[in-house]
N, C-alpha and C. Protein backbone atom coordinates (compact mmCIF):
# COMPACT_ATOMS: atom_id res chain seq x y z
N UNK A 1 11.01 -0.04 7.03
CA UNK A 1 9.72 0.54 6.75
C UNK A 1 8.70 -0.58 6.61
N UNK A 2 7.85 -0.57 7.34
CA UNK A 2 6.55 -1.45 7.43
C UNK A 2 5.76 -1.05 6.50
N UNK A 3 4.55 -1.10 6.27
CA UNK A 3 2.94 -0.80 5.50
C UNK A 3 1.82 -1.41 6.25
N UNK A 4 1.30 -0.51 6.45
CA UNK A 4 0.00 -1.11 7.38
C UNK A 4 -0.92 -0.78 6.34
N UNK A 5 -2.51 -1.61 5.79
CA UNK A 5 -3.51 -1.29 5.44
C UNK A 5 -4.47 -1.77 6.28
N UNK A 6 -4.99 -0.64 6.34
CA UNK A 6 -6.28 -0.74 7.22
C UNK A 6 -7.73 -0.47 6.25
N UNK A 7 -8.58 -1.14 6.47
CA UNK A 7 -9.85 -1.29 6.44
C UNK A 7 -9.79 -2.58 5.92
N UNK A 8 -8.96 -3.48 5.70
CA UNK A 8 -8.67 -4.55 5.14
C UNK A 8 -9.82 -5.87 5.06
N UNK A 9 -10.52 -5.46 6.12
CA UNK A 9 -11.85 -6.53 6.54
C UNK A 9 -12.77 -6.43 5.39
N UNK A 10 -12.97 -5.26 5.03
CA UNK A 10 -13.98 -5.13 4.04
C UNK A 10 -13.65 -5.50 2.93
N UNK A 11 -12.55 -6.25 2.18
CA UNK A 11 -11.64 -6.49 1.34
C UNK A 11 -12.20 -8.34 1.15
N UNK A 12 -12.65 -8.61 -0.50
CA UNK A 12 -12.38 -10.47 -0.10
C UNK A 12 -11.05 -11.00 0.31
N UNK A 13 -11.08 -12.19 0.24
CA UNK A 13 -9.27 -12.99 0.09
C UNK A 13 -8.35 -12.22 -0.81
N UNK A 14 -8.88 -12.63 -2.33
CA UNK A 14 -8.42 -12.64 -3.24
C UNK A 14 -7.74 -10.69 -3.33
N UNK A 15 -8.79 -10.22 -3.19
CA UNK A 15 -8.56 -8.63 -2.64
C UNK A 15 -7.59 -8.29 -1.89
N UNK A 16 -7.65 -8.89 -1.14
CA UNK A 16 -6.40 -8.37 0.10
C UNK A 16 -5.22 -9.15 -0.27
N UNK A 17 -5.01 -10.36 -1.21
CA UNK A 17 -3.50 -10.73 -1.68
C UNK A 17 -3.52 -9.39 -3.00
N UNK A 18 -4.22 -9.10 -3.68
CA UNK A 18 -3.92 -8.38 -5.10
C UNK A 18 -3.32 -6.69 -4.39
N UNK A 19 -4.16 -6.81 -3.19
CA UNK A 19 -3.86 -5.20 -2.53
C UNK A 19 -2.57 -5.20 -1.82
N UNK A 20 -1.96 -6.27 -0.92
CA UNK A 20 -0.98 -6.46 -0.39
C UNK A 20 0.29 -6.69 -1.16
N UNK A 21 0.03 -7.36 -2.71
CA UNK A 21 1.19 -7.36 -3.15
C UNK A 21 1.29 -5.62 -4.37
N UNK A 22 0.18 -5.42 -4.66
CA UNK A 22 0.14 -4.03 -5.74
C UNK A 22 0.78 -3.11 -4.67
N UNK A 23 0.39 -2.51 -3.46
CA UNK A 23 1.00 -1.51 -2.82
C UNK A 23 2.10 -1.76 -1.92
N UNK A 24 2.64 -3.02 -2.48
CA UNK A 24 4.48 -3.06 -2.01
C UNK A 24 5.08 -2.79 -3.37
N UNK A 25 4.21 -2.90 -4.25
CA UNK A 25 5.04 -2.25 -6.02
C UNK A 25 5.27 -3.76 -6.49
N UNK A 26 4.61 -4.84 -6.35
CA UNK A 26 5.16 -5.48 -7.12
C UNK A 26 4.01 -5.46 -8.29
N UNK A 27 4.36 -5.98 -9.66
CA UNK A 27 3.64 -5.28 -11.11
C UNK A 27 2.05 -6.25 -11.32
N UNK A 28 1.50 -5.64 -11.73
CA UNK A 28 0.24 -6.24 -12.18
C UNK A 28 0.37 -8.09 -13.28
N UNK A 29 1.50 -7.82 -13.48
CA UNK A 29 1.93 -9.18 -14.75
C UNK A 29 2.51 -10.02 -13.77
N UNK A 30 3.18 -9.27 -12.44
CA UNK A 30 3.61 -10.43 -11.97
C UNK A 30 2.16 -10.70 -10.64
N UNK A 31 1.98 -10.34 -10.34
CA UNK A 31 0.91 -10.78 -9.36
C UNK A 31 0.18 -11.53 -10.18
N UNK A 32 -0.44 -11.72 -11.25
CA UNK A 32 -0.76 -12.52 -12.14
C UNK A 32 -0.19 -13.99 -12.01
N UNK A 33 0.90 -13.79 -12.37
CA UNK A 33 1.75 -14.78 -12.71
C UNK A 33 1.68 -15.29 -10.72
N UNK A 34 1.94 -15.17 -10.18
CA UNK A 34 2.27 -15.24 -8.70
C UNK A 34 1.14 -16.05 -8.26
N UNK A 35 -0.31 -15.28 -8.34
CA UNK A 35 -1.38 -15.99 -8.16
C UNK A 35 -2.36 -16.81 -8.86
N UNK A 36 -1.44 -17.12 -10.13
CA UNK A 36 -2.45 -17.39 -11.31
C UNK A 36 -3.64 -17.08 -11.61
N UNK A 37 -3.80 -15.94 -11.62
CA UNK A 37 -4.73 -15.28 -12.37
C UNK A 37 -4.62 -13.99 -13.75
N UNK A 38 -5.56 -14.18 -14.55
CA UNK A 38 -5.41 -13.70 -15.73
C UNK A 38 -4.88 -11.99 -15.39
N UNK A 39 -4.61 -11.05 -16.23
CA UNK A 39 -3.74 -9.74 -15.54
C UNK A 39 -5.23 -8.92 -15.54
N UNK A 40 -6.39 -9.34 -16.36
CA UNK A 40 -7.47 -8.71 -16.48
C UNK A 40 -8.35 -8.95 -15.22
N UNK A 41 -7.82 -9.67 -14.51
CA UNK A 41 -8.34 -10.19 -13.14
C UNK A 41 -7.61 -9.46 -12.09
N UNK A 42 -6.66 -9.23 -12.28
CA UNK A 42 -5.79 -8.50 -11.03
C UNK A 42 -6.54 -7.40 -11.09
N UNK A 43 -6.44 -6.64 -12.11
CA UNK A 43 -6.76 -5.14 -12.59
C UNK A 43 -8.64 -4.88 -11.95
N UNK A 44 -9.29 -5.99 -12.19
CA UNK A 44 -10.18 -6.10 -11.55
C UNK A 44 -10.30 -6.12 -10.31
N UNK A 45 -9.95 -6.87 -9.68
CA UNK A 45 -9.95 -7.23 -7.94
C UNK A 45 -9.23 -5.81 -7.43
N UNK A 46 -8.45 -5.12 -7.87
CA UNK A 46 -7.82 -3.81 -7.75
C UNK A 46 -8.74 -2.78 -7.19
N UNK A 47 -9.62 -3.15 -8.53
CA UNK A 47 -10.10 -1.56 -8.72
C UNK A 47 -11.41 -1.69 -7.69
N UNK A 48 -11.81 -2.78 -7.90
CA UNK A 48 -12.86 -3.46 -6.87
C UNK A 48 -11.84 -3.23 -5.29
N UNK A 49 -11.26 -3.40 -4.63
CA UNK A 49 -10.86 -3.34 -3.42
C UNK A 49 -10.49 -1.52 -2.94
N UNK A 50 -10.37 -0.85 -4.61
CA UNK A 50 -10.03 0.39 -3.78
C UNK A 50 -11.71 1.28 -4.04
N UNK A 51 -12.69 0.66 -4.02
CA UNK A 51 -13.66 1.37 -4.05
C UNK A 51 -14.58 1.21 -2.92
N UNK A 52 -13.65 0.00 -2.19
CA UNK A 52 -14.09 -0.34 -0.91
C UNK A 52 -13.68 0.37 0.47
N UNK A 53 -12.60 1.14 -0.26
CA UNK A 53 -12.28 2.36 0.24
C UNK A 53 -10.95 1.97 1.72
N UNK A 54 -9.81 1.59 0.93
CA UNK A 54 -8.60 0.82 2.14
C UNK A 54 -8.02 2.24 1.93
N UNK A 55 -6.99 1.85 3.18
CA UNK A 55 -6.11 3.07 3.26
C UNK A 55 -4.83 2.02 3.62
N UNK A 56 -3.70 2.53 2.98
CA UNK A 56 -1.81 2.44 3.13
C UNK A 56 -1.95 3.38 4.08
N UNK A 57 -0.53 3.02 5.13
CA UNK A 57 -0.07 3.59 5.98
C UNK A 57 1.43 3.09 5.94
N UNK A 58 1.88 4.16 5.89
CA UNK A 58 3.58 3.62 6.30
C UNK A 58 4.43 4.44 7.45
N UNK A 59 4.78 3.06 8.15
CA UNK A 59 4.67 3.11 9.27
C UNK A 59 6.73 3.21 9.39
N UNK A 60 7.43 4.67 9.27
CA UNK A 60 9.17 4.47 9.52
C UNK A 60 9.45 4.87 10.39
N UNK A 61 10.30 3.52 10.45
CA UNK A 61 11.17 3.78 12.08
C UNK A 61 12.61 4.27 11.99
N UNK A 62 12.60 5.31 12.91
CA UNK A 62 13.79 6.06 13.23
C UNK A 62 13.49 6.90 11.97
N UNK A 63 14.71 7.64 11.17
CA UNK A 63 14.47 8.41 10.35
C UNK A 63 15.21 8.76 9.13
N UNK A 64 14.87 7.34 8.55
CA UNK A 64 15.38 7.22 7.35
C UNK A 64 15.46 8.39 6.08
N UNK A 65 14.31 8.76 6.43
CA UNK A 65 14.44 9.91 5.21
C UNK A 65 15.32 11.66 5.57
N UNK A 66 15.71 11.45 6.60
CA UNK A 66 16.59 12.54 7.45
C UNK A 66 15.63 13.99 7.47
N UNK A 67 14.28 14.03 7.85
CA UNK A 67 14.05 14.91 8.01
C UNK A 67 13.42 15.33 9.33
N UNK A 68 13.68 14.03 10.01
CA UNK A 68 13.33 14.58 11.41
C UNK A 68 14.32 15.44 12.70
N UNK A 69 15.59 15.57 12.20
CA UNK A 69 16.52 16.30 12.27
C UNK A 69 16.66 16.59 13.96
N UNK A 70 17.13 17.77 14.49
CA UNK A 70 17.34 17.94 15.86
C UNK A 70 15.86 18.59 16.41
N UNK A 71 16.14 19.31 17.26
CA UNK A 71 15.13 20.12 17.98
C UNK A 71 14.80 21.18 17.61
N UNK A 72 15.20 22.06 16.88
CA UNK A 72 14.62 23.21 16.05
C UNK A 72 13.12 22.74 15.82
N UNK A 73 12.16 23.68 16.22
CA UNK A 73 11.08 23.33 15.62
C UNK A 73 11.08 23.90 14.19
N UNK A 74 9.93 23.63 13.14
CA UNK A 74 10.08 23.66 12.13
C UNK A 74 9.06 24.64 11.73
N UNK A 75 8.65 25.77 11.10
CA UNK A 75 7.69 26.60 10.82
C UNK A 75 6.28 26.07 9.81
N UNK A 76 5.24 26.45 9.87
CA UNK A 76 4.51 25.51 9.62
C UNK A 76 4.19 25.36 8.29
N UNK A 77 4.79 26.99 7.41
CA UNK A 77 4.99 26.48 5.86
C UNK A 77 6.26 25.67 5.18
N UNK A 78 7.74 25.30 6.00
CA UNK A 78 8.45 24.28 6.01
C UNK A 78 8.03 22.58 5.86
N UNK A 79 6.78 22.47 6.42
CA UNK A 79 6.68 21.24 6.26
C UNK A 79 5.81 20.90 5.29
């Protein structure tokens, strides 16, 4: 499983490391610690990058979560 974020341009530096490592899950204390910056700074650059309005995309290959199943189509309140 990949992650694509897109709109990423509109994002500073510092933005796009705090956004790249927060939406792979790693924790606000450690991105801190990671980039040396205070945790009141992460939390900042955060909230600042998602008002800039990015979007996650995850991008899986093949079909890990087993619901793409055979050829039956699927009815459209099923999905």
């Amino acid at each position: 499983m990949q992650i694509e974020i897109r709109g990423m341009e509109k994002l500073s530096f510092r933005e796009r490391q705090v956004v790249a490592l927060k939406e792979t899950g790693v924790s606000s204390e450690a991105i801190a610690k990671r980039l040396g910056l205070a945790p009141a700074t992460v939390a900042t650059l955060y909230n600042r990058a998602k008002t800039k309005g990015y979007q996650v995309v995850l991008i899986i290959a093949g079909d890990p979560l087993g619901v793409m199943g055979g050829d039956e189509e699927m009815e459209e309140d099923e999905l």
